[in-house]
N, C-alpha and C. Protein backbone atom coordinates (compact mmCIF):
# COMPACT_ATOMS: atom_id res chain seq x y z
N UNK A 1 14.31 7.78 6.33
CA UNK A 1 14.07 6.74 5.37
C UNK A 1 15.34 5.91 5.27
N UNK A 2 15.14 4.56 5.39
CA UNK A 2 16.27 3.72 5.57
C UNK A 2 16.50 3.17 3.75
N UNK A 3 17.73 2.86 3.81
CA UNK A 3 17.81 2.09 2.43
C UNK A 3 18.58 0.85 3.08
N UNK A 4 17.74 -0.42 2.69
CA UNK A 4 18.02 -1.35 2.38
C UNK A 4 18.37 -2.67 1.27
N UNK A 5 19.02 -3.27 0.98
CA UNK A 5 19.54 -4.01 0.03
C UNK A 5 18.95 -5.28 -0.55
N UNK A 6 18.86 -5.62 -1.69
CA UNK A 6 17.80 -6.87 -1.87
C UNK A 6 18.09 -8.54 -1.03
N UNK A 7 19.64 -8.12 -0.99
CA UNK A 7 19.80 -9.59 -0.02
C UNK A 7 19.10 -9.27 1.53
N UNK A 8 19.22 -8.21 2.17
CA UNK A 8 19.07 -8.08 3.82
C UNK A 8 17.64 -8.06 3.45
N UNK A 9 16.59 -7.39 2.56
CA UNK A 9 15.25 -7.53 2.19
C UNK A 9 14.45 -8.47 2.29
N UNK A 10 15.37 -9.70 1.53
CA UNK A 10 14.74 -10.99 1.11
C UNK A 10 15.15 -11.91 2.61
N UNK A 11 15.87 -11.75 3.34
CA UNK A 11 15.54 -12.28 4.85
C UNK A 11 14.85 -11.79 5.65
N UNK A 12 14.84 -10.30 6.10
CA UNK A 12 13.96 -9.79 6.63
C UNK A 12 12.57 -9.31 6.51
N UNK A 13 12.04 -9.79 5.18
CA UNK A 13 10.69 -8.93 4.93
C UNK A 13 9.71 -8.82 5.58
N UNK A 14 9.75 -9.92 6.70
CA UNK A 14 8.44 -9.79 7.52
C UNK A 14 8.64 -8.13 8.86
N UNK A 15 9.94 -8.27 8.86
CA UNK A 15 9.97 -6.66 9.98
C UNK A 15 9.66 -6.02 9.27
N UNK A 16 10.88 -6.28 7.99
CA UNK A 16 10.73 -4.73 6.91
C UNK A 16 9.07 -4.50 6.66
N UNK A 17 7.96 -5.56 6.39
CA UNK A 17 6.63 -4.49 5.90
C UNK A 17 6.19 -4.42 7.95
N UNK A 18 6.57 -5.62 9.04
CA UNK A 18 5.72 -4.10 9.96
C UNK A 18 6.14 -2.63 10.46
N UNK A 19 7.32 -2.52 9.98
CA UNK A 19 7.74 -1.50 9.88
C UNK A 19 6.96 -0.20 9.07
N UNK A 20 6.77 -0.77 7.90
CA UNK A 20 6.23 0.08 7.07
C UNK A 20 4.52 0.21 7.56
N UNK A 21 4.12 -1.03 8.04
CA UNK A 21 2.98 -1.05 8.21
C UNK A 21 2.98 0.07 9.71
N UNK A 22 3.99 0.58 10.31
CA UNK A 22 4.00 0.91 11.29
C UNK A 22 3.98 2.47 10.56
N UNK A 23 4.14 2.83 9.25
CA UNK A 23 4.18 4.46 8.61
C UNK A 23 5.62 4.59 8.27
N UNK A 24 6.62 3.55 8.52
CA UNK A 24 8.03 4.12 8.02
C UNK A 24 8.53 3.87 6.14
N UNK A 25 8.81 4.53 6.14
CA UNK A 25 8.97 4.30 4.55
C UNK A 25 10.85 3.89 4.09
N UNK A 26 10.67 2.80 3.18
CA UNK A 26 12.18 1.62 3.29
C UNK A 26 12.56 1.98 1.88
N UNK A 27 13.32 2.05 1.25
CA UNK A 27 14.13 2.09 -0.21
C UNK A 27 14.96 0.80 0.05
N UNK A 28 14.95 0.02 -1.01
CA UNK A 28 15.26 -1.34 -1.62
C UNK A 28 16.19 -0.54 -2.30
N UNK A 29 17.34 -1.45 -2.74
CA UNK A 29 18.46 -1.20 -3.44
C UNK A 29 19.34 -2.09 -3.77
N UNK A 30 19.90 -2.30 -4.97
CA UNK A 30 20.60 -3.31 -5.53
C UNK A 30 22.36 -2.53 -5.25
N UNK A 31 22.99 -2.66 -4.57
CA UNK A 31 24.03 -2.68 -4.19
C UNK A 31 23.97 -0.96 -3.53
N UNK A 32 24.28 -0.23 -4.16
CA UNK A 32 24.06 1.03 -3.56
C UNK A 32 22.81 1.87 -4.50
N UNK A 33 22.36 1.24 -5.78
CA UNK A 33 22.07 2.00 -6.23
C UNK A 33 19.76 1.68 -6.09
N UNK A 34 19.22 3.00 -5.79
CA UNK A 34 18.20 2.82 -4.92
C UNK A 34 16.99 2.47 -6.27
N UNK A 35 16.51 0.96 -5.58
CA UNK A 35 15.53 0.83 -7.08
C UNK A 35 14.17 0.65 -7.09
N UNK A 36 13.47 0.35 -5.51
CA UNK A 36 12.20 0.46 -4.83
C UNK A 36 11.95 1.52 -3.72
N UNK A 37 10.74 1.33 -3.63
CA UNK A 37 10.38 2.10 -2.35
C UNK A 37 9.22 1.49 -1.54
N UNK A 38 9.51 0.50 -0.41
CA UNK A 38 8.33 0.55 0.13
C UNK A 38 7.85 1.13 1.29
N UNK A 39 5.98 1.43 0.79
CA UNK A 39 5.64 2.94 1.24
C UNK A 39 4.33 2.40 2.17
N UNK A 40 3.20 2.48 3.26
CA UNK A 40 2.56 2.26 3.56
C UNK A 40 1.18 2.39 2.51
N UNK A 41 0.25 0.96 2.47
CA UNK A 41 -0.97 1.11 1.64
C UNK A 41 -1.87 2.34 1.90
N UNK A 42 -2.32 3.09 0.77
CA UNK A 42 -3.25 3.77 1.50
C UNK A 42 -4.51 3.36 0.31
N UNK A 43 -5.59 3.41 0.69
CA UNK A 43 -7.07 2.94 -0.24
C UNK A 43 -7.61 4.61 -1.03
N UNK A 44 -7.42 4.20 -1.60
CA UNK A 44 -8.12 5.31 -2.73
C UNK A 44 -9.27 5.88 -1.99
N UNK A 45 -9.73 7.72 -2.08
CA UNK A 45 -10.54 8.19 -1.84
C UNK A 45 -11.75 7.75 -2.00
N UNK A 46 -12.69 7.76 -1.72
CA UNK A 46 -14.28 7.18 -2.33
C UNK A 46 -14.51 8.03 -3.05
N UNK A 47 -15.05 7.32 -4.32
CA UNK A 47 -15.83 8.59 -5.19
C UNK A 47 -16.42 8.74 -4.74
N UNK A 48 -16.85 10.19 -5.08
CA UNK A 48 -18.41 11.00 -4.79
C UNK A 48 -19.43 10.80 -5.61
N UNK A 49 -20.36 10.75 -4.95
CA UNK A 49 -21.99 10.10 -5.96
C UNK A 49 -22.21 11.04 -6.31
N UNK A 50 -22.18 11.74 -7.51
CA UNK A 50 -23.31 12.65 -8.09
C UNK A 50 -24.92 12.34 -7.48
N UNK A 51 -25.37 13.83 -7.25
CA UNK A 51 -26.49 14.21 -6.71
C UNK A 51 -26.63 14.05 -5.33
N UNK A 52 -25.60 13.85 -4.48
CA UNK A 52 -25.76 13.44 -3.12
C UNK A 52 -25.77 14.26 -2.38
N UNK A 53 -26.47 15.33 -2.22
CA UNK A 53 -26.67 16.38 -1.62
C UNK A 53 -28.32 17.04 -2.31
N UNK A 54 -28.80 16.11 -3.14
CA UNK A 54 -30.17 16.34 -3.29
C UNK A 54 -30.95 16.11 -2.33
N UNK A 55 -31.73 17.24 -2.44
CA UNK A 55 -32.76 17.85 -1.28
C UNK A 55 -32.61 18.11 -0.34
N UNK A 56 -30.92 18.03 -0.10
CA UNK A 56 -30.17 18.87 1.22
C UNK A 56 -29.77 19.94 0.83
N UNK A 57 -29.35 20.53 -0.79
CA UNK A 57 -29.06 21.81 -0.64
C UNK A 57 -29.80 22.46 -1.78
N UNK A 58 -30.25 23.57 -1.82
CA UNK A 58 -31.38 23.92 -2.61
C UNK A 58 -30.74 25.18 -3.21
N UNK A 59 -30.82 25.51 -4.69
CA UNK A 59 -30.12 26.80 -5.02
C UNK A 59 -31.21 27.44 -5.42
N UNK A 60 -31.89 29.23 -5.30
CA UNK A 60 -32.66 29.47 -5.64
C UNK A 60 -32.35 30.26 -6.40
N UNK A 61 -33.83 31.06 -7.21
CA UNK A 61 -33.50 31.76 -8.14
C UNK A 61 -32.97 33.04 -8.26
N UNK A 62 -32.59 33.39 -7.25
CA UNK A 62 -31.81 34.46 -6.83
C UNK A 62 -30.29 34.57 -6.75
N UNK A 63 -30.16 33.71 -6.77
CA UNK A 63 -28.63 32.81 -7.53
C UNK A 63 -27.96 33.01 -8.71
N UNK A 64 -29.16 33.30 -9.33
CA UNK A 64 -28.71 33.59 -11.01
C UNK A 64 -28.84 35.02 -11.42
N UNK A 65 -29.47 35.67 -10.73
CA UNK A 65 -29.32 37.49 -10.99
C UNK A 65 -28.57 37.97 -10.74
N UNK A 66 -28.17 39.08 -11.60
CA UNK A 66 -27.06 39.74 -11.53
C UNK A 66 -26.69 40.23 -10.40
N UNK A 67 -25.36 40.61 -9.97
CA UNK A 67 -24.86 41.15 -8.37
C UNK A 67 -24.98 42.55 -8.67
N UNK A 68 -25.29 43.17 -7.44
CA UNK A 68 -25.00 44.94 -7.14
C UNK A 68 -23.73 44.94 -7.40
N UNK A 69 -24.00 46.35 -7.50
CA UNK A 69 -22.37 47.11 -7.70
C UNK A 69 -21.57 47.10 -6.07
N UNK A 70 -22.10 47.02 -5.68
CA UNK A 70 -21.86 47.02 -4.48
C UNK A 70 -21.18 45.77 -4.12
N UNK A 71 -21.81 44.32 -3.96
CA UNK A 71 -21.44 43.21 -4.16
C UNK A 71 -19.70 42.74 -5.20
N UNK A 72 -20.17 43.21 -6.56
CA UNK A 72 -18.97 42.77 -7.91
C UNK A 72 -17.57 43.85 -6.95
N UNK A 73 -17.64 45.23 -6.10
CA UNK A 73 -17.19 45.74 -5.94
C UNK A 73 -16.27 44.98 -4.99
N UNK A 74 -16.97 44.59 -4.04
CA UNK A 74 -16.22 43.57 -3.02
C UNK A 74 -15.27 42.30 -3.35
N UNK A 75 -15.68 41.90 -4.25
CA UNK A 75 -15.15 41.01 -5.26
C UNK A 75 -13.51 41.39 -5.68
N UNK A 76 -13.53 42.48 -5.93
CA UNK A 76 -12.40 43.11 -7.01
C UNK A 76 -11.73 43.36 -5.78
């Protein structure tokens, strides 16, 4: 991770983001002391749709009865 300075920043910004756009990550800094960070965009996860796995996964009623001893045993 490189640190760079707001004057060398403000001439170079077009390398400095393909750089970043390239995955490298830059710290901005006002004389020595470090006061940004630029980091490559990443897009937020997609939410998940509730119910989207209806009628692909089916829980039955055997699901809800109690486990053997045998079973809770394996567990522990």
């Amino acid at each position: 991770m490189e640190t760079v300075t707001i004057h060398i920043a403000k001439t170079t910004l077009s390398q400095l983001l393909a750089r970043v756009e390239a995955g490298e990550e830059i710290v901005l800094a006002r004389g020595k002391r470090p006061i940004a960070k630029l980091v490559p965009f990443q897009r937020p996860a997609a939410k998940r749709k509730f119910g989207a796995l209806s009628g692909v996964v089916s829980v039955g009623p055997e699901f809800f009865e109690p486990l053997s001893e045998q079973e809770l045993a394996a567990w522990e």
